[in-house]
N, C-alpha and C. Protein backbone atom coordinates (compact mmCIF):
# COMPACT_ATOMS: atom_id res chain seq x y z
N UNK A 1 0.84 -1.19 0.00
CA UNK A 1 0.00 0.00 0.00
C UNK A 1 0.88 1.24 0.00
N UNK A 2 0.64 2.35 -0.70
CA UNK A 2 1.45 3.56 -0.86
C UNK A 2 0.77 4.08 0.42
N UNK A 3 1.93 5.26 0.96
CA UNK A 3 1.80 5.85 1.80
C UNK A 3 1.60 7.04 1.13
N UNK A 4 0.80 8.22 2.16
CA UNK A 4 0.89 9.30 1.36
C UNK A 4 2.07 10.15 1.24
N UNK A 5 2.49 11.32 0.69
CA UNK A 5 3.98 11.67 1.32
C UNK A 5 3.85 12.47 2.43
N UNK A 6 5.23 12.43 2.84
CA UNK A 6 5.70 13.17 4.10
C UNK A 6 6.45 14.22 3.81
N UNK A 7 6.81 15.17 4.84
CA UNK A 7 7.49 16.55 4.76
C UNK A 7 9.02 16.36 4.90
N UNK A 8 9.78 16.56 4.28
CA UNK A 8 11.00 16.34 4.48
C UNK A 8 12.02 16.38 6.27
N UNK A 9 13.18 16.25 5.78
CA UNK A 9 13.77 16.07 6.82
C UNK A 9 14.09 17.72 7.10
N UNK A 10 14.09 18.88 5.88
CA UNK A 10 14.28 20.12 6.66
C UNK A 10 13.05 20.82 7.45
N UNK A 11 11.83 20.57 6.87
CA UNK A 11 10.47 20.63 7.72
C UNK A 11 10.71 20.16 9.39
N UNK A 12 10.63 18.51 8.91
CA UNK A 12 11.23 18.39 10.41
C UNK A 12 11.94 18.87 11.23
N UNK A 13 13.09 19.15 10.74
CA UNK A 13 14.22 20.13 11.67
C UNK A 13 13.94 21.21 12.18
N UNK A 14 12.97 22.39 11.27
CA UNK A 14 12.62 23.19 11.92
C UNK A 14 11.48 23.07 13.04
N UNK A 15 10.76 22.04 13.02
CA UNK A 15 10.21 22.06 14.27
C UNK A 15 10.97 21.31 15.69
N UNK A 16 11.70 21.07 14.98
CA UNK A 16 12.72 20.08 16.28
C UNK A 16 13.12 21.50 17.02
N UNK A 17 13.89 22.70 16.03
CA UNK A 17 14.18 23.63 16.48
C UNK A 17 13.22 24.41 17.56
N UNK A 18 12.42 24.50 16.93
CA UNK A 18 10.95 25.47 17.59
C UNK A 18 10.82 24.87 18.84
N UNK A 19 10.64 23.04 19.31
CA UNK A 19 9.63 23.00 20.18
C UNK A 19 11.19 22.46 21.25
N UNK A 20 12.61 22.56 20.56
CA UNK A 20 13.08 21.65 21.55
C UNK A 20 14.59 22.20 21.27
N UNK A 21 15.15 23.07 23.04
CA UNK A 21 15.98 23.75 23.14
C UNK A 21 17.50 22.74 23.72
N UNK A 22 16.99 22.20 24.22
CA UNK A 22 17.58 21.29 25.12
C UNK A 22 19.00 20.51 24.16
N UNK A 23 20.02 20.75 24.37
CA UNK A 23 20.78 20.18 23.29
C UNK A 23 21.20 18.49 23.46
N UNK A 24 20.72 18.16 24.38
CA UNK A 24 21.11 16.86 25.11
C UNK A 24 20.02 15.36 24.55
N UNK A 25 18.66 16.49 24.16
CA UNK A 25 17.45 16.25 23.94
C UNK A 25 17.69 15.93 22.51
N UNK A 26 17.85 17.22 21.65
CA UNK A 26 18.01 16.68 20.15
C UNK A 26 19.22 16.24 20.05
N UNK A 27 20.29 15.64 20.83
CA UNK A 27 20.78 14.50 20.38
C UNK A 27 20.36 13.35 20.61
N UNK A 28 19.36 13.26 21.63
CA UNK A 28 18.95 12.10 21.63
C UNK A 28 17.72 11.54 20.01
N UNK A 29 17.56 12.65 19.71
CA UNK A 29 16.24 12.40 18.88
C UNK A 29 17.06 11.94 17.85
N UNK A 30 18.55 13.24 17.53
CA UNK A 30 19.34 12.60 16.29
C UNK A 30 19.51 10.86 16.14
N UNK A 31 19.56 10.45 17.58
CA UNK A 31 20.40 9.18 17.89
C UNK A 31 19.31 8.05 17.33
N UNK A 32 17.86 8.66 17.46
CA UNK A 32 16.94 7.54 17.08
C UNK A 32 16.65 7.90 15.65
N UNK A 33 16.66 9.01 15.58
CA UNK A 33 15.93 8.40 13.62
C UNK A 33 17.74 8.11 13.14
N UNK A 34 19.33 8.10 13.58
CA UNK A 34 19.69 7.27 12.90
C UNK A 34 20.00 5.88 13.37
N UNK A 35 19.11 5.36 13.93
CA UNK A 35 19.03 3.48 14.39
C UNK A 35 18.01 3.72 13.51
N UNK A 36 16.74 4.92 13.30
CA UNK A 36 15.62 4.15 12.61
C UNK A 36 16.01 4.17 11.16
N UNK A 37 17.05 5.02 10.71
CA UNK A 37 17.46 4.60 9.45
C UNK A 37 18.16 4.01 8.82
N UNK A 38 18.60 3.35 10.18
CA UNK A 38 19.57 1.62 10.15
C UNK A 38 18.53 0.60 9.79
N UNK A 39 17.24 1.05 10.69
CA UNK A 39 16.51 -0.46 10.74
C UNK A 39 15.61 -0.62 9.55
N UNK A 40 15.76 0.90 9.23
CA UNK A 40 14.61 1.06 7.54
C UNK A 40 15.60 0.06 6.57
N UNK A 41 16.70 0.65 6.33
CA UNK A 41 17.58 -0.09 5.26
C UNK A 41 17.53 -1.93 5.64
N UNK A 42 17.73 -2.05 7.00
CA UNK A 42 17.56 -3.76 7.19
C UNK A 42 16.04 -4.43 6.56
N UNK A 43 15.14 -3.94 7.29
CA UNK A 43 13.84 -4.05 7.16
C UNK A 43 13.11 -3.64 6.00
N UNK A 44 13.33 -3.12 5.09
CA UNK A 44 13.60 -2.73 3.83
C UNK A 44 12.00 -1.47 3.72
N UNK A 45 12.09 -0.69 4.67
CA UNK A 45 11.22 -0.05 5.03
C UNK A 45 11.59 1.42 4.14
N UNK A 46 11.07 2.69 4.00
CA UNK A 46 11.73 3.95 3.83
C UNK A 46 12.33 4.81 4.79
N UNK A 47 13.66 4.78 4.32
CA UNK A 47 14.69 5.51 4.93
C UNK A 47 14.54 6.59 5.19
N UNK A 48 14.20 7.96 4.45
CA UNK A 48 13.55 8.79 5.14
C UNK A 48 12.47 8.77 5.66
N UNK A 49 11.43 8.45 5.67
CA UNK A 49 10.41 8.44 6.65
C UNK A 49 10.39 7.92 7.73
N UNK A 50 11.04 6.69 7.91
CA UNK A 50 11.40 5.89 9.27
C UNK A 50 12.61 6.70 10.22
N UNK A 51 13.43 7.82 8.93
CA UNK A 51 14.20 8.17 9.86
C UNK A 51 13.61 9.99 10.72
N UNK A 52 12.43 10.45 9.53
CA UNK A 52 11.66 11.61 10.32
C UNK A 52 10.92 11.36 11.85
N UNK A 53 10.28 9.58 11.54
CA UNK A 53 9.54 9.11 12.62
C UNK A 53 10.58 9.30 13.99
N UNK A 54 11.66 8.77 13.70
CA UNK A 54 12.53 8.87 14.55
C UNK A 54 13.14 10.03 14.92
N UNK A 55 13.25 11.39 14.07
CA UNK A 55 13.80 12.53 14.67
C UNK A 55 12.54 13.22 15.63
N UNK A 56 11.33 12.85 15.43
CA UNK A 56 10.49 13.60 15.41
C UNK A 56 9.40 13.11 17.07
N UNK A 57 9.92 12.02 17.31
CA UNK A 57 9.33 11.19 18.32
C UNK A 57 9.09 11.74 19.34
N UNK A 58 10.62 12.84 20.06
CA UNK A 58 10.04 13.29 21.35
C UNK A 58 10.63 14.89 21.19
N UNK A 59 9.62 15.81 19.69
CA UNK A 59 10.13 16.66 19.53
C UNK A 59 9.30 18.08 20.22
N UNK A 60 8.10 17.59 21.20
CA UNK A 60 7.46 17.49 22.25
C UNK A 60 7.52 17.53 23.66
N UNK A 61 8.46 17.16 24.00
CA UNK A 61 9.04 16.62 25.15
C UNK A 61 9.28 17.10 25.76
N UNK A 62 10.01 18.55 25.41
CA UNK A 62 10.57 19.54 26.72
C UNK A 62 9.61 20.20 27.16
N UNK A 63 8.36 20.67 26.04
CA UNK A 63 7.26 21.49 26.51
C UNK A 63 6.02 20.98 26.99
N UNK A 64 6.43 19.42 27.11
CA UNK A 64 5.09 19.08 27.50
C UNK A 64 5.62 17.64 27.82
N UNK A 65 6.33 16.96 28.94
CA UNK A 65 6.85 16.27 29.61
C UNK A 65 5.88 15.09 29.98
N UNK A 66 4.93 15.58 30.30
CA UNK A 66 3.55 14.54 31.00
C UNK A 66 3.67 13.57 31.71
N UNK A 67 4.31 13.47 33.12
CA UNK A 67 4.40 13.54 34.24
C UNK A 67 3.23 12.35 34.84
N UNK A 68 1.84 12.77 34.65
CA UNK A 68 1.12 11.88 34.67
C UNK A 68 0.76 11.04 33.78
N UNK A 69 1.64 10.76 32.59
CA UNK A 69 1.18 9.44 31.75
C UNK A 69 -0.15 9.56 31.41
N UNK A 70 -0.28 11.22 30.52
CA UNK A 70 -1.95 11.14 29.88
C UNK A 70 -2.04 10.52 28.96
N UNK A 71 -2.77 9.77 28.41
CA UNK A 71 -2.81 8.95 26.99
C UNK A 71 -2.82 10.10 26.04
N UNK A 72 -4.16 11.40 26.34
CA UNK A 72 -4.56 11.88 25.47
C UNK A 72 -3.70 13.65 26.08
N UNK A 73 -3.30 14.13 26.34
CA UNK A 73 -2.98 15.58 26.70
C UNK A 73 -0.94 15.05 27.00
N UNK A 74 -0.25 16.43 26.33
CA UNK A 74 0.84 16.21 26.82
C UNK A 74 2.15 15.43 25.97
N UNK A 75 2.93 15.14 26.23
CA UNK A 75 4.33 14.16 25.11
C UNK A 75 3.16 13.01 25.31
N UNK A 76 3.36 11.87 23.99
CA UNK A 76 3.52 12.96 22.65
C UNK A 76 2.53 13.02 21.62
N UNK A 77 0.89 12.99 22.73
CA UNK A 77 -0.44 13.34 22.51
C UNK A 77 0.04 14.80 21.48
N UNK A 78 0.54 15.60 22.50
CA UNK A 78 0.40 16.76 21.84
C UNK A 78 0.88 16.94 20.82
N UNK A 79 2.37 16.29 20.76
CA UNK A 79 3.23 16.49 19.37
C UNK A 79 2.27 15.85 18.53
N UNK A 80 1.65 14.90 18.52
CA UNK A 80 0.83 14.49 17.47
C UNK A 80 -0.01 15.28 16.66
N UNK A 81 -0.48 15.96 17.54
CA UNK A 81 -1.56 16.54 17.18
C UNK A 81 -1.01 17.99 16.87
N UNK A 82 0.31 18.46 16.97
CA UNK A 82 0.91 19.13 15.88
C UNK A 82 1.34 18.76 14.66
N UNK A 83 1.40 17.16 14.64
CA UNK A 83 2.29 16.66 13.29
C UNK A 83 0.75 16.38 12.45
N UNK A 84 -0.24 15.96 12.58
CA UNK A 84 -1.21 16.15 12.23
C UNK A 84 -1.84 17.13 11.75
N UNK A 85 -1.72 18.85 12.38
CA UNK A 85 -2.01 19.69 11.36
C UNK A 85 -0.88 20.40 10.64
N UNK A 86 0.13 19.55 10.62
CA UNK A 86 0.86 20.02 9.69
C UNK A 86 1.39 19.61 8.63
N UNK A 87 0.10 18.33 8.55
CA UNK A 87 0.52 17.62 7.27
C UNK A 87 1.05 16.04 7.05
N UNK A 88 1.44 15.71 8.59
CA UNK A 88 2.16 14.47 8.91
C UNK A 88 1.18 13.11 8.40
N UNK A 89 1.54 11.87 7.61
CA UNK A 89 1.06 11.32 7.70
C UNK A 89 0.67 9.92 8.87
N UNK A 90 -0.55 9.43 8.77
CA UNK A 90 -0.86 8.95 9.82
C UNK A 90 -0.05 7.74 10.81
N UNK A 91 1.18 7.21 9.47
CA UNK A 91 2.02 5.80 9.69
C UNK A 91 2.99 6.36 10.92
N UNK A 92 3.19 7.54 10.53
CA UNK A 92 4.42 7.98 11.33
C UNK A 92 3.38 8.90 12.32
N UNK A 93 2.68 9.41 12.64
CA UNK A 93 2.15 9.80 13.61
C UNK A 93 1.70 8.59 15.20
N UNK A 94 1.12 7.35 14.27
CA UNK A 94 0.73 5.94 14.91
C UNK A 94 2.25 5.12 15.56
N UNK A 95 3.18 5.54 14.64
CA UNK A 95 4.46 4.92 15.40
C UNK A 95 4.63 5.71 16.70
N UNK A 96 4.66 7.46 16.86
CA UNK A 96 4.96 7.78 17.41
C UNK A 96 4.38 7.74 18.83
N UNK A 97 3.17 7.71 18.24
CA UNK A 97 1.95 7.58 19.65
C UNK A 97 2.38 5.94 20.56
N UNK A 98 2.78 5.10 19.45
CA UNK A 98 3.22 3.87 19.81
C UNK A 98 4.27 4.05 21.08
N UNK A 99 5.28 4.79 20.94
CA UNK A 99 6.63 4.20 21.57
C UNK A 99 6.32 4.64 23.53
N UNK A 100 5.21 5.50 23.66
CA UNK A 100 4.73 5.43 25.14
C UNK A 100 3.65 4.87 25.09
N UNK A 101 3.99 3.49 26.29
CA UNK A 101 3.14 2.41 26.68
C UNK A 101 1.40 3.25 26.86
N UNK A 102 1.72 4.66 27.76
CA UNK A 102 0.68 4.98 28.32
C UNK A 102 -0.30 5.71 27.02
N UNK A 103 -0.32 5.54 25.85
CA UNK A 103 -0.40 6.13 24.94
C UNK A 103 -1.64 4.93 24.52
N UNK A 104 -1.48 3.74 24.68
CA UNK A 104 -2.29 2.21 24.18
C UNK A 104 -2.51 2.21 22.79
N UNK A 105 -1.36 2.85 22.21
CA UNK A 105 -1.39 2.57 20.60
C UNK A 105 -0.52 1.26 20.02
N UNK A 106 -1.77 0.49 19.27
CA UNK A 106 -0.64 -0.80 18.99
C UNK A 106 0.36 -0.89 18.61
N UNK A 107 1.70 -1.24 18.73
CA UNK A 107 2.89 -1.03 17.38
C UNK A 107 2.20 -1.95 16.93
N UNK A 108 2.04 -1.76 15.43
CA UNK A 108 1.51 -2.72 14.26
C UNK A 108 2.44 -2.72 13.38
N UNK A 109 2.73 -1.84 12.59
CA UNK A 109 4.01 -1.60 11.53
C UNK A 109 5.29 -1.74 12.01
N UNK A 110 5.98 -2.42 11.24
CA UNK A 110 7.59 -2.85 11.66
C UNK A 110 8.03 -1.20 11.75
N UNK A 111 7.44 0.04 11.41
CA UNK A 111 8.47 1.28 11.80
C UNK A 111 8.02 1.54 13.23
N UNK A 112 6.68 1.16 13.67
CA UNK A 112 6.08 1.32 15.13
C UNK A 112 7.12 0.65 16.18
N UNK A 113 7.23 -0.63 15.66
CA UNK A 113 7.96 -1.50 16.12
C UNK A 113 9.39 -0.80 16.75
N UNK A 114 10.11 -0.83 15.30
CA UNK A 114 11.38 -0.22 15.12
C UNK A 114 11.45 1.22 15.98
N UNK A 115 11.16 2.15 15.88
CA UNK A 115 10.89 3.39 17.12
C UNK A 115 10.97 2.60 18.52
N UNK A 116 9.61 2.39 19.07
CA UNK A 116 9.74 1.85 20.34
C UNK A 116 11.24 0.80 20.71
N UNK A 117 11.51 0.06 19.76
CA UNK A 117 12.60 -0.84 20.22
C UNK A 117 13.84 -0.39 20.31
N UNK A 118 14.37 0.81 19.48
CA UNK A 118 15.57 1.55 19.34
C UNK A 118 15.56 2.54 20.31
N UNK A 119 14.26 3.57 20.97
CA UNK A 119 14.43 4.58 21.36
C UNK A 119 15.21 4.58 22.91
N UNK A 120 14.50 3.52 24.03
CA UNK A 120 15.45 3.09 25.10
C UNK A 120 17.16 3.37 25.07
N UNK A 121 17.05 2.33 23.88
CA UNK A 121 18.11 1.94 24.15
C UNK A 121 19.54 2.76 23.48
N UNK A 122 19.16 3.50 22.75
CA UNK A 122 20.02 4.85 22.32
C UNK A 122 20.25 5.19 23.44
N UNK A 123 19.33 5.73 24.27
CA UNK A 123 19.82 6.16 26.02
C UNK A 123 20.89 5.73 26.27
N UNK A 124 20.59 4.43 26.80
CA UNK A 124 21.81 3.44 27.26
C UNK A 124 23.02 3.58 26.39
N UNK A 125 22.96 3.62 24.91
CA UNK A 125 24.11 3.90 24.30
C UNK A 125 25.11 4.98 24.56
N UNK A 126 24.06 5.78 24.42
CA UNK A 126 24.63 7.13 25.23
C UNK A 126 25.69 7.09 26.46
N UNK A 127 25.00 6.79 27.21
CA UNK A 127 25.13 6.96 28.70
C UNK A 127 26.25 5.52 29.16
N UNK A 128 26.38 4.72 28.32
CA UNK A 128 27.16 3.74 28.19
C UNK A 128 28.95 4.96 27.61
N UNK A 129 28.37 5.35 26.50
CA UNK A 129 29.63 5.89 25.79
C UNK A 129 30.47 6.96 26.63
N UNK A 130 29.69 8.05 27.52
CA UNK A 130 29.93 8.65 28.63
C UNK A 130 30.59 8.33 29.47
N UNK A 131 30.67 7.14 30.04
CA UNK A 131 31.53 6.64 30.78
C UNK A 131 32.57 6.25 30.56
N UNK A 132 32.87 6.31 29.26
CA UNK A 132 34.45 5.59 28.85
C UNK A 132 35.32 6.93 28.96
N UNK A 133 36.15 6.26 29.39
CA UNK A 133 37.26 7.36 29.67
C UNK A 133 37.38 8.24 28.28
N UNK A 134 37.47 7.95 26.63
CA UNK A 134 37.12 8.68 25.91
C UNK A 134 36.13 9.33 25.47
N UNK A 135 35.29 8.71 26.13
CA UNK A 135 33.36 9.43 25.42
C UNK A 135 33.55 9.36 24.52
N UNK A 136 34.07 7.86 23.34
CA UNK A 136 33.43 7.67 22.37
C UNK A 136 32.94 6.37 21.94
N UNK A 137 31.99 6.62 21.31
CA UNK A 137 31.40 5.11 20.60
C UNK A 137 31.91 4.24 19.92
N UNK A 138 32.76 4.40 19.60
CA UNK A 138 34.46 3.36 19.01
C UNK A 138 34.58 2.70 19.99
N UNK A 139 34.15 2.78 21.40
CA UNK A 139 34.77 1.72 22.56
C UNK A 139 33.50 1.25 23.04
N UNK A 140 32.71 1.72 22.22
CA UNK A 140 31.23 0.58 22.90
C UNK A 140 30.83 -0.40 22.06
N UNK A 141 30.94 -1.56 22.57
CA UNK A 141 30.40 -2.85 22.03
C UNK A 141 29.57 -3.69 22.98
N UNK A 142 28.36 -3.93 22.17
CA UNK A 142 27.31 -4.77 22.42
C UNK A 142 27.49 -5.14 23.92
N UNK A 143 28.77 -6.29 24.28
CA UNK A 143 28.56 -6.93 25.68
C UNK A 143 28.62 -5.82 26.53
N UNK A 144 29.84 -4.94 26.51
CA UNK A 144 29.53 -3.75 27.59
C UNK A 144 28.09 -3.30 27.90
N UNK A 145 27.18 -3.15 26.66
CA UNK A 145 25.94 -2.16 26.98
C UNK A 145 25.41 -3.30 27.71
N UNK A 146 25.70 -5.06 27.55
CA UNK A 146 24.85 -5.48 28.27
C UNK A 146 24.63 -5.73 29.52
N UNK A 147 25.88 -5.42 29.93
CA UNK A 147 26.99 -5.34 31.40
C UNK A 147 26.23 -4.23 31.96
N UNK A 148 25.91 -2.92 31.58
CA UNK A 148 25.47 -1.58 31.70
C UNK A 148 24.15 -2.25 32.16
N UNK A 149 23.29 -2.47 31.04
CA UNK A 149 22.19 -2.98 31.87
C UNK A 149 21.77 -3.96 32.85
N UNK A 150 22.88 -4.63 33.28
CA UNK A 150 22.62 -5.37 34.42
C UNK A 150 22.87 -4.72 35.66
N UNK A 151 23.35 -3.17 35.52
CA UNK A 151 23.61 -2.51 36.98
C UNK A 151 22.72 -1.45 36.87
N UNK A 152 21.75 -1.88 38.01
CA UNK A 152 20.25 -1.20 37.93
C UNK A 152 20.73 0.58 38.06
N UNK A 153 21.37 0.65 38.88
CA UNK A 153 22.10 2.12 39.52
C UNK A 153 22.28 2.72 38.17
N UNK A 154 23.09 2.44 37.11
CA UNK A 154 23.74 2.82 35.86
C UNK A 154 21.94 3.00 34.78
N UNK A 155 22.39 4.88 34.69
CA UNK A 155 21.39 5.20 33.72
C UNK A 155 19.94 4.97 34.22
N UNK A 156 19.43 5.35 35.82
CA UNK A 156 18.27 5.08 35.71
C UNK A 156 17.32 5.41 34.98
N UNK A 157 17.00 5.98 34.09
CA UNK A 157 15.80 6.27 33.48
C UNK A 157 14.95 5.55 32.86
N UNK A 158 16.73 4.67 32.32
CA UNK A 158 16.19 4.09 30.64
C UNK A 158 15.75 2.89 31.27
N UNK A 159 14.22 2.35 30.98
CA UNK A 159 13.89 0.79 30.82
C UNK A 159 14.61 -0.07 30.34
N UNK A 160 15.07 -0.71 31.21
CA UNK A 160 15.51 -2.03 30.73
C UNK A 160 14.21 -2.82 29.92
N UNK A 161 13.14 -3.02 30.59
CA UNK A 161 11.89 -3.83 30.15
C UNK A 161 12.02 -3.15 28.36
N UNK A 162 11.98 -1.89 28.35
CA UNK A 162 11.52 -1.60 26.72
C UNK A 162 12.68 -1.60 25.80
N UNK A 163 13.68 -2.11 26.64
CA UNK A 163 14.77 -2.85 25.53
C UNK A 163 14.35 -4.08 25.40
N UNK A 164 14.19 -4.76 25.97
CA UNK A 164 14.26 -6.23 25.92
C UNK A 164 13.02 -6.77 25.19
N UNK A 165 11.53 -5.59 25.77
CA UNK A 165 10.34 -5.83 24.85
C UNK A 165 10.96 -5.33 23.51
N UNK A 166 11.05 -4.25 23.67
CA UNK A 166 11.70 -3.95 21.95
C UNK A 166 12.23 -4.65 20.77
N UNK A 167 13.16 -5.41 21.20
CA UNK A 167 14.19 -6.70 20.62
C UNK A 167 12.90 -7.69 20.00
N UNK A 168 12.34 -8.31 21.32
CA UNK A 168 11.39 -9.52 21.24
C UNK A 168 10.08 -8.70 20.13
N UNK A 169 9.69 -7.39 20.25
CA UNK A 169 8.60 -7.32 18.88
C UNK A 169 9.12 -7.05 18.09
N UNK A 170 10.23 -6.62 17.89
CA UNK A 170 10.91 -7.04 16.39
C UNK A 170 11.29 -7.69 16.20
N UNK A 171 11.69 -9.08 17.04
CA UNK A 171 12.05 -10.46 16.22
C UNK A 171 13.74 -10.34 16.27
N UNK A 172 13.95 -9.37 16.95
CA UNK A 172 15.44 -9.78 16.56
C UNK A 172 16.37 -9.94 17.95
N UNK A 173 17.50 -10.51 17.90
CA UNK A 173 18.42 -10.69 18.56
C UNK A 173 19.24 -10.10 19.82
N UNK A 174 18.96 -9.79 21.09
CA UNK A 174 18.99 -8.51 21.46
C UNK A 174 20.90 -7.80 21.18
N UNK A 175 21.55 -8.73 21.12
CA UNK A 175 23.11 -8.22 20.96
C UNK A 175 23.19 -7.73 19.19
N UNK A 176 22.50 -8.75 18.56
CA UNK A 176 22.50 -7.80 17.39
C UNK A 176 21.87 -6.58 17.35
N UNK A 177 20.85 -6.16 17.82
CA UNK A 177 19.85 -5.05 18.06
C UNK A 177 20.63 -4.14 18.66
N UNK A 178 21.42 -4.57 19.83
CA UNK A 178 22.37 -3.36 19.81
C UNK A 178 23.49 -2.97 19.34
N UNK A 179 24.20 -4.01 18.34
CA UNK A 179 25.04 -3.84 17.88
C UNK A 179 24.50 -2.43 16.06
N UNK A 180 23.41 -3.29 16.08
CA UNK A 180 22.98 -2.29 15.22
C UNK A 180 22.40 -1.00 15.22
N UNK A 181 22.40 -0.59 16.62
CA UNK A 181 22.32 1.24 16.92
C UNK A 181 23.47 1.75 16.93
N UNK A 182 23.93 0.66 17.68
CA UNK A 182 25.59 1.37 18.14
C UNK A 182 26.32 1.76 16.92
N UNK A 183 25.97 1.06 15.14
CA UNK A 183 26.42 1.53 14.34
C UNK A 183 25.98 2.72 14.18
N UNK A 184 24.66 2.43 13.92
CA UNK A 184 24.23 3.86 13.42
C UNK A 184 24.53 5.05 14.01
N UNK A 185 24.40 5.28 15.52
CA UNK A 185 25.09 5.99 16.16
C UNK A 185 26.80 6.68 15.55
N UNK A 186 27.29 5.21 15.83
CA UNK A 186 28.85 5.57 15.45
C UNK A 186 29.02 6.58 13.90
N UNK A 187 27.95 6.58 13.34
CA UNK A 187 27.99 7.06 11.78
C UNK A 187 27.72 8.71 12.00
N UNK A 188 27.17 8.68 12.95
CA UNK A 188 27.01 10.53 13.58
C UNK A 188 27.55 10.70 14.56
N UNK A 189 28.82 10.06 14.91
CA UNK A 189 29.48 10.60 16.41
C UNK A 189 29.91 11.77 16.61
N UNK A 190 30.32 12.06 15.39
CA UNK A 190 30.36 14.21 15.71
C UNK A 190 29.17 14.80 16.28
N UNK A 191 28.47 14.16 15.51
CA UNK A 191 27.23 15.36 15.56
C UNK A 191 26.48 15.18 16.98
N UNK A 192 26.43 14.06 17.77
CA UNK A 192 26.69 13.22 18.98
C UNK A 192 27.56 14.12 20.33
N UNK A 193 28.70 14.40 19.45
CA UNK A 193 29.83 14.82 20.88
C UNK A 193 30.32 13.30 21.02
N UNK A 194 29.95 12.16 20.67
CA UNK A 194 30.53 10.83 21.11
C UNK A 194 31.74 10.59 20.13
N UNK A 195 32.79 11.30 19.68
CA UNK A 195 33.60 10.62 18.85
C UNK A 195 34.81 10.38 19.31
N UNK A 196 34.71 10.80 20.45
CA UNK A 196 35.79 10.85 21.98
C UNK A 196 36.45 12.31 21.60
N UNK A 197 37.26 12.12 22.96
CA UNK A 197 37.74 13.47 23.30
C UNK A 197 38.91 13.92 22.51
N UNK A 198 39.56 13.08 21.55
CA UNK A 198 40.27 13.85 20.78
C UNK A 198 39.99 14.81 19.73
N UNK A 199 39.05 14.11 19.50
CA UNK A 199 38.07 14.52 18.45
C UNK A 199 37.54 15.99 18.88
């Protein structure tokens, strides 16, 4: 089935700009649409669109946090319902609503999927790469992050559960799953700050 089209990746950017100051924030967003445009090329999904879904996920977030887990008011009710009058189509709006549980939107589409399963765990990538005496992603491999997640203390935020669910609804492997952010990641480590400190 054709999708209808979507707004490019400079559309997107400018609202990343508008709704989200936080520079810590849009690297994190950078970090997921590029795993989601790792997992488009695997999954043989579209690369830009899987990778807007992914810049665009929590572009919401700083101005509207939602604290109480509204389904309908708040991240990323609200962002929706900006990407909606501005043209967004509904595949990538439904992923996005997907990736918070409290949201009760099915992931159905392998890009629904793909969002929720990558977004965690970019965290952890992150926050994994931080700790190396270089802060860069050249020294993170798969077993470390899995080492990381076995020490509850390390990175509380990030769910462990929505890594591990993540992996299991996409069918895939969880060391490959992270081996395959950690690329994509590594492919923007400038733009990151993760390319270590010589850099």
């Amino acid at each position: 089935m054709t999708q209808p089209p979507c707004p490019d990746r400079s559309d997107a950017m400018l609202l990343v700009h508008e709704f989200t100051a936080s520079d810590s924030l849009r690297k994190h967003m950078y970090s997921v649409e590029a795993a989601m445009r790792a997992y488009a090329s695997i999954l043989r999904g579209d690369v830009e669109r899987w990778g807007i879904a992914g810049l665009l996920h929590d572009f919401d977030y700083e101005r509207w946090p939602n604290a109480t887990h509204s389904a309908t008011e708040e991240h990323p009710a609200q962002g929706v319902g900006i990407l909606r009058s501005r043209g967004y189509p509904e595949d990538i709006c439904e992923a996005i609503l997907g990736h918070a549980h409290y949201c009760n939107t099915p992931r159905v589409t392998p890009m629904a999927k793909a969002l929720f399963a990558v977004d965690e765990l970019c965290g952890l990538v992150t926050a994994t790469a931080l700790v190396r005496p270089s802060k860069s992603l050249m020294e993170v491999e798969p077993a470390g992050v899995r080492k990381k997640m076995k020490d509850k203390g390390f990175a509380r935020g990030v769910s462990r559960e929505d890594v591990l669910q993540g992996a299991l609804e996409l069918g895939v492997d969880l060391d490959q799953h992270i081996g395959v952010v950690i690329g994509a990641m590594r492919g923007i480590a400038l733009e990151l700050g993760l390319a270590g400190i010589a850099a």
